[in-house]
PDB file of N, CA and C in Angstrom:
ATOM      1  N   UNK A   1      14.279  19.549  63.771  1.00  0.00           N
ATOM      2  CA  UNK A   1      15.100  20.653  64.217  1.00  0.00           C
ATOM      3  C   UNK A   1      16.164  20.968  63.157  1.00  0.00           C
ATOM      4  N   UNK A   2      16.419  22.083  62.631  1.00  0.00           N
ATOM      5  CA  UNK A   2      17.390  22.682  62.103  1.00  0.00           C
ATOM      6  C   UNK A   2      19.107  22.603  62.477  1.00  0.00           C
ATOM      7  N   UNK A   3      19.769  21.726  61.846  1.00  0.00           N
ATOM      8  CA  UNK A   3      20.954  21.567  62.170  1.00  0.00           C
ATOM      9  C   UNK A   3      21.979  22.953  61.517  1.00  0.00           C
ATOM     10  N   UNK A   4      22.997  23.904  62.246  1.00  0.00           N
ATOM     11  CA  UNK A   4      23.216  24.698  62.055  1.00  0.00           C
ATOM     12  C   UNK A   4      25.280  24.644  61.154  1.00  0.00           C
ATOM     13  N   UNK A   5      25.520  24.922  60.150  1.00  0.00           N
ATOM     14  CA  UNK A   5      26.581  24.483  59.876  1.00  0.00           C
ATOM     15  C   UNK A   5      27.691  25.234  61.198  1.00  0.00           C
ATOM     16  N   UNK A   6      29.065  24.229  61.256  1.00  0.00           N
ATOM     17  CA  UNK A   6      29.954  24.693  62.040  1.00  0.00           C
ATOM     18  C   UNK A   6      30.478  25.950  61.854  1.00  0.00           C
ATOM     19  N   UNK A   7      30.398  27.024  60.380  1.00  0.00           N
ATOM     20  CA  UNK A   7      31.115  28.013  60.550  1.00  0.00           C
ATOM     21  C   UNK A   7      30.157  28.566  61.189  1.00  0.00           C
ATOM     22  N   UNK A   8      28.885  28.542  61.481  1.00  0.00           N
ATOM     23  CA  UNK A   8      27.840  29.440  62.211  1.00  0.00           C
ATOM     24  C   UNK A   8      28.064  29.414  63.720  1.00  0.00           C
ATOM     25  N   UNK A   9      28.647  27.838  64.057  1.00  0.00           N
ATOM     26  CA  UNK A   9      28.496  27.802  65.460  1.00  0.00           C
ATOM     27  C   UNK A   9      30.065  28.161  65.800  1.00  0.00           C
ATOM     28  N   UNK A  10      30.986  28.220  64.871  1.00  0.00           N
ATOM     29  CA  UNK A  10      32.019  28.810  65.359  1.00  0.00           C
ATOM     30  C   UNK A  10      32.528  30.272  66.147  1.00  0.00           C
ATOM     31  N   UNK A  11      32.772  30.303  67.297  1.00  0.00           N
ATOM     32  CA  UNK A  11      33.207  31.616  67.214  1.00  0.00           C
ATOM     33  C   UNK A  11      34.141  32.358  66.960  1.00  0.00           C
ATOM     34  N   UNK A  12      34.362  33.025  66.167  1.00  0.00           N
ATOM     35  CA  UNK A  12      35.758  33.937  65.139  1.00  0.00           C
ATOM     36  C   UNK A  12      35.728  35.033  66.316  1.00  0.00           C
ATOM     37  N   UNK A  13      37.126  35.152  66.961  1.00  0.00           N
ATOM     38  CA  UNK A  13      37.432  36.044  67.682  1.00  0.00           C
ATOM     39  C   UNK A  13      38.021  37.314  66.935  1.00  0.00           C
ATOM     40  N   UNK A  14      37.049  38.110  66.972  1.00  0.00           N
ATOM     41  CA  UNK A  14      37.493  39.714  66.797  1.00  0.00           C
ATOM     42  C   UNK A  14      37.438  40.431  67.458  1.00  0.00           C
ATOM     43  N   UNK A  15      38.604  41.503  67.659  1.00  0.00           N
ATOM     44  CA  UNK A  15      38.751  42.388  68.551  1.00  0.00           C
ATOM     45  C   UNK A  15      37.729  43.658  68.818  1.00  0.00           C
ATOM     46  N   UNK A  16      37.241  43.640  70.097  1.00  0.00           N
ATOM     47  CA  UNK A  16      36.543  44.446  70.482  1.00  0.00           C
ATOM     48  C   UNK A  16      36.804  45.993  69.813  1.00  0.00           C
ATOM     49  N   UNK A  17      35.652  46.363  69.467  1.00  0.00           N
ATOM     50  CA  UNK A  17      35.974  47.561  69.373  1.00  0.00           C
ATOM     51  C   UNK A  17      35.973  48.593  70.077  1.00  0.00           C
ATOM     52  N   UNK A  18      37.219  49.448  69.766  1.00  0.00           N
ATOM     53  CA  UNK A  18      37.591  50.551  70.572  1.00  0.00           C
ATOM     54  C   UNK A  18      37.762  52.141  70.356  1.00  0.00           C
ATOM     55  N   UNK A  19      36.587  52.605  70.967  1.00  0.00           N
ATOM     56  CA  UNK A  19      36.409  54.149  70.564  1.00  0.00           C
ATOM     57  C   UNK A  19      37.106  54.875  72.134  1.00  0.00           C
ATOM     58  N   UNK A  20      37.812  55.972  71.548  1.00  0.00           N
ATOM     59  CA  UNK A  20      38.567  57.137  73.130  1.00  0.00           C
ATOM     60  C   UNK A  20      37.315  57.383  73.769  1.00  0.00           C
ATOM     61  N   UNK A  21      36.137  57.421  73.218  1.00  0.00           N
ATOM     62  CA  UNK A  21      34.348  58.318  74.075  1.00  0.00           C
ATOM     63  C   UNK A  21      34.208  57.191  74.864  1.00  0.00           C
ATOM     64  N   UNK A  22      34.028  55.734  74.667  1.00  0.00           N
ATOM     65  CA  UNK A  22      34.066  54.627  75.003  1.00  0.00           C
ATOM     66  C   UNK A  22      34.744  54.294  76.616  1.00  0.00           C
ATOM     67  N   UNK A  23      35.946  54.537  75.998  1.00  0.00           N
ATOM     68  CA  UNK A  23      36.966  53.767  76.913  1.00  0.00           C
ATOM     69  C   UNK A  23      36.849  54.462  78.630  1.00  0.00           C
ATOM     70  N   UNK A  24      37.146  53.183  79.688  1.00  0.00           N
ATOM     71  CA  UNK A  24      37.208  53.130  81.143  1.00  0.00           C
ATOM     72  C   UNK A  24      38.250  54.063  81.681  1.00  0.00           C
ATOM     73  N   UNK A  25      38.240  55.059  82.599  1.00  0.00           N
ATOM     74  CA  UNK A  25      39.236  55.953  83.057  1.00  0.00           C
ATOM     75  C   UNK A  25      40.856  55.134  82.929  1.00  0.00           C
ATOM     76  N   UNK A  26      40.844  53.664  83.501  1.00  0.00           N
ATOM     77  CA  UNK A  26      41.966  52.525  83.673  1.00  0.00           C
ATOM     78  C   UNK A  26      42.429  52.427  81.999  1.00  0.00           C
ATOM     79  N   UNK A  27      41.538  51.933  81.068  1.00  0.00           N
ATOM     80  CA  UNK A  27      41.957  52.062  79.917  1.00  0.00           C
ATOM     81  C   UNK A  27      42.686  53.396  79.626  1.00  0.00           C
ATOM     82  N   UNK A  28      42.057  54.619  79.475  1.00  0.00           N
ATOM     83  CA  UNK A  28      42.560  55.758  79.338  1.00  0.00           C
ATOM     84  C   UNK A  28      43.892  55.911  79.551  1.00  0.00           C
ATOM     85  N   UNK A  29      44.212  55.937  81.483  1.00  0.00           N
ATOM     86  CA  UNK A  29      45.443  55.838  81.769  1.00  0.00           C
ATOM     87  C   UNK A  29      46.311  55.039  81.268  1.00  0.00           C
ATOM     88  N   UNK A  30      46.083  53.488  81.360  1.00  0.00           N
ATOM     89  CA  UNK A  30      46.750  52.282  80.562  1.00  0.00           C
ATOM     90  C   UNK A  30      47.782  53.180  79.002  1.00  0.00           C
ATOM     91  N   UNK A  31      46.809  53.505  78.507  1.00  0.00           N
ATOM     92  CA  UNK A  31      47.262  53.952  76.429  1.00  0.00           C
ATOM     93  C   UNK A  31      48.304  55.568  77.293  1.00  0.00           C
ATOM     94  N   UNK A  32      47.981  56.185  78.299  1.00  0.00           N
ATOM     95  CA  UNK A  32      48.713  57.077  78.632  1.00  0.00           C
ATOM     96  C   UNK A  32      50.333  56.956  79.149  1.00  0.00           C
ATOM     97  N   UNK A  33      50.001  55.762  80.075  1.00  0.00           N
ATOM     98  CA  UNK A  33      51.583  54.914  80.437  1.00  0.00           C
ATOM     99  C   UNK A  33      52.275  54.071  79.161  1.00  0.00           C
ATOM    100  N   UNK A  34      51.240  54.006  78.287  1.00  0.00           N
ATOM    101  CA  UNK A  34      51.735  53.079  77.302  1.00  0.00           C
ATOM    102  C   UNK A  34      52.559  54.385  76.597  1.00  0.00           C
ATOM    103  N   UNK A  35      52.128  54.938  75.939  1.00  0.00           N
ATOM    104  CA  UNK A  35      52.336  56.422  74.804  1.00  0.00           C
ATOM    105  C   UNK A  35      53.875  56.605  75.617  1.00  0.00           C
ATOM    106  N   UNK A  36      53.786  56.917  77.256  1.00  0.00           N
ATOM    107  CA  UNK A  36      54.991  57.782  78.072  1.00  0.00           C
ATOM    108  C   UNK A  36      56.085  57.169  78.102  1.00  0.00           C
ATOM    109  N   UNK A  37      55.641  55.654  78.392  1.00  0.00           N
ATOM    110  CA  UNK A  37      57.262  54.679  78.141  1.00  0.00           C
ATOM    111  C   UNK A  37      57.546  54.534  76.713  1.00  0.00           C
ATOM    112  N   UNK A  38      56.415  54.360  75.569  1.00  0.00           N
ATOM    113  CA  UNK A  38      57.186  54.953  74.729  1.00  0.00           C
ATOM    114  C   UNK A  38      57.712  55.730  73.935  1.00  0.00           C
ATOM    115  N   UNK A  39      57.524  57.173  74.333  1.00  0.00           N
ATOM    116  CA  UNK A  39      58.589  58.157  74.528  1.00  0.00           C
ATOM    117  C   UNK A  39      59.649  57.972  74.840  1.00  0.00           C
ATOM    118  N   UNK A  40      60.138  57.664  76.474  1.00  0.00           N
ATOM    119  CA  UNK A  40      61.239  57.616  77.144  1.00  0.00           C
ATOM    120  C   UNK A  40      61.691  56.393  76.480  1.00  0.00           C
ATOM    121  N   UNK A  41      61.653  55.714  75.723  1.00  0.00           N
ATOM    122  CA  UNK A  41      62.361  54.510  75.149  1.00  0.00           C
ATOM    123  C   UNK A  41      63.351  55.495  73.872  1.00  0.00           C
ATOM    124  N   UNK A  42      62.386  55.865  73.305  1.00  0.00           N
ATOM    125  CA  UNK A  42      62.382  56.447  71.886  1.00  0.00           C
ATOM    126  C   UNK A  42      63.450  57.405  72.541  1.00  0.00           C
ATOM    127  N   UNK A  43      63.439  58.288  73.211  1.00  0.00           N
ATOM    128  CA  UNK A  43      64.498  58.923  73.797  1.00  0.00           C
ATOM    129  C   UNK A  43      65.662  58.606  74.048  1.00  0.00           C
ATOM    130  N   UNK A  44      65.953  57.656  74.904  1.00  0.00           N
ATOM    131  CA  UNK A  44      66.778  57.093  75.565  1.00  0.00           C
ATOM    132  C   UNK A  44      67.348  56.640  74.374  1.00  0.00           C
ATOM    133  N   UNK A  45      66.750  56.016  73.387  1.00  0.00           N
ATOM    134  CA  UNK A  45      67.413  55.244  72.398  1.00  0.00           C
ATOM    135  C   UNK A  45      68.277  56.351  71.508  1.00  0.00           C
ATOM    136  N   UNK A  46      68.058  57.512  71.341  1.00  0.00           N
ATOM    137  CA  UNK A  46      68.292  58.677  70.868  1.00  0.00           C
ATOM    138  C   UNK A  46      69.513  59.030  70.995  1.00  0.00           C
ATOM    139  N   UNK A  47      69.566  59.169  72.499  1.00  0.00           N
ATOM    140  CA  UNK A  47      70.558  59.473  73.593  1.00  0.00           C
ATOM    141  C   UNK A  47      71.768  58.859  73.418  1.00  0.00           C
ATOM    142  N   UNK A  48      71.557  57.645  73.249  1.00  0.00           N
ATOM    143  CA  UNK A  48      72.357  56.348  73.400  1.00  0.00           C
ATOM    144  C   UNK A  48      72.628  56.436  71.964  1.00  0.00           C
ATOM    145  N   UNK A  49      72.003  56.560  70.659  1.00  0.00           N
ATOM    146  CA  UNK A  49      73.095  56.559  69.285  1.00  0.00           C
ATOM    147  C   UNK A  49      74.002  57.946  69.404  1.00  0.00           C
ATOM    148  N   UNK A  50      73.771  58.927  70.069  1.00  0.00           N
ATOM    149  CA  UNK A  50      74.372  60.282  70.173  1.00  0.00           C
ATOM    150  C   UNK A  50      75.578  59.817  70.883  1.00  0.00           C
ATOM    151  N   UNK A  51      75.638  59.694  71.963  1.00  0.00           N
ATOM    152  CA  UNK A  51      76.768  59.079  72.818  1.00  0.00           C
ATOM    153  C   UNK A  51      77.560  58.322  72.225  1.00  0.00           C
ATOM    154  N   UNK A  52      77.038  57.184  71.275  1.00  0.00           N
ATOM    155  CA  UNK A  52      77.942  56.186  71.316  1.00  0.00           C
ATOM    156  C   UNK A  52      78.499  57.076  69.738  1.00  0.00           C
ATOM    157  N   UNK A  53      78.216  57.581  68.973  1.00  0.00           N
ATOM    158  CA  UNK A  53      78.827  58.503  68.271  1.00  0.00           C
ATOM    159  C   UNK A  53      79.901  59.407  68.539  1.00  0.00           C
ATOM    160  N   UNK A  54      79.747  59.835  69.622  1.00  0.00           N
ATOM    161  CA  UNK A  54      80.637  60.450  70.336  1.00  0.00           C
ATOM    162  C   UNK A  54      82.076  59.706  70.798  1.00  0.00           C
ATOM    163  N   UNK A  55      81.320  58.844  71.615  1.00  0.00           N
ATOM    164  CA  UNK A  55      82.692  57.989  72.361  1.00  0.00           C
ATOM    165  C   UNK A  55      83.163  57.674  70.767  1.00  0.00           C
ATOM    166  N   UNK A  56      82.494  56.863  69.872  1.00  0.00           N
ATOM    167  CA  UNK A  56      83.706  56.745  68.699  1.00  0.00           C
ATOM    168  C   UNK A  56      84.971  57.812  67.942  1.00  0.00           C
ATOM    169  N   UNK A  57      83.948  59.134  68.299  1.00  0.00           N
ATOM    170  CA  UNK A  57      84.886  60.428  67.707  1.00  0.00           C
ATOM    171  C   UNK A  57      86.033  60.666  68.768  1.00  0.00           C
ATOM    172  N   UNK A  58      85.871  60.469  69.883  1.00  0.00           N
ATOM    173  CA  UNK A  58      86.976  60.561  71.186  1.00  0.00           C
ATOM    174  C   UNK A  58      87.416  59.488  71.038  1.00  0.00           C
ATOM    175  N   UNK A  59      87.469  58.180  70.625  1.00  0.00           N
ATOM    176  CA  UNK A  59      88.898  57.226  70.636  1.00  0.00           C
ATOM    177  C   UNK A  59      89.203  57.745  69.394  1.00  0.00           C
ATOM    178  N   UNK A  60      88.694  58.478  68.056  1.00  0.00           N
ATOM    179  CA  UNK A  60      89.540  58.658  66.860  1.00  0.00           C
ATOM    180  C   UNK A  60      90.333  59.840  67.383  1.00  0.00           C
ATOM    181  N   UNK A  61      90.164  60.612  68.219  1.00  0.00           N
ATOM    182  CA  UNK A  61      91.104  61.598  67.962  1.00  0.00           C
ATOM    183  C   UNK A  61      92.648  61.406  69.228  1.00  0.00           C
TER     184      UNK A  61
END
């Protein structure tokens, strides 16, 4: 019998591949909630250097 070396019997985990034609309605939505929170992060974070810019110009004056 043919003994097989260990990198053969190893399994190297690589990530599935992922096409949009592919993907499960749940996936779909999933990358959709993903994308929306981060927006509203990216926003918020926005918001929040604007403001705190502000409050610094209102204690200088």
């Amino acid at each position: 019998m043919v003994q097989r070396s260990d990198s053969v019997l190893r399994h190297v985990d690589v990530p599935p591949f992922k096409h949009p034609h592919f993907q499960t309605f749940r996936e779909r939505q999933r990358m959709a909630f993903v994308r929306e929170v981060e927006t509203a992060v990216r926003l918020s974070d926005d918001m929040r250097m604007r403001l705190q810019s502000r409050r610094i110009l209102e204690t200088i004056q």
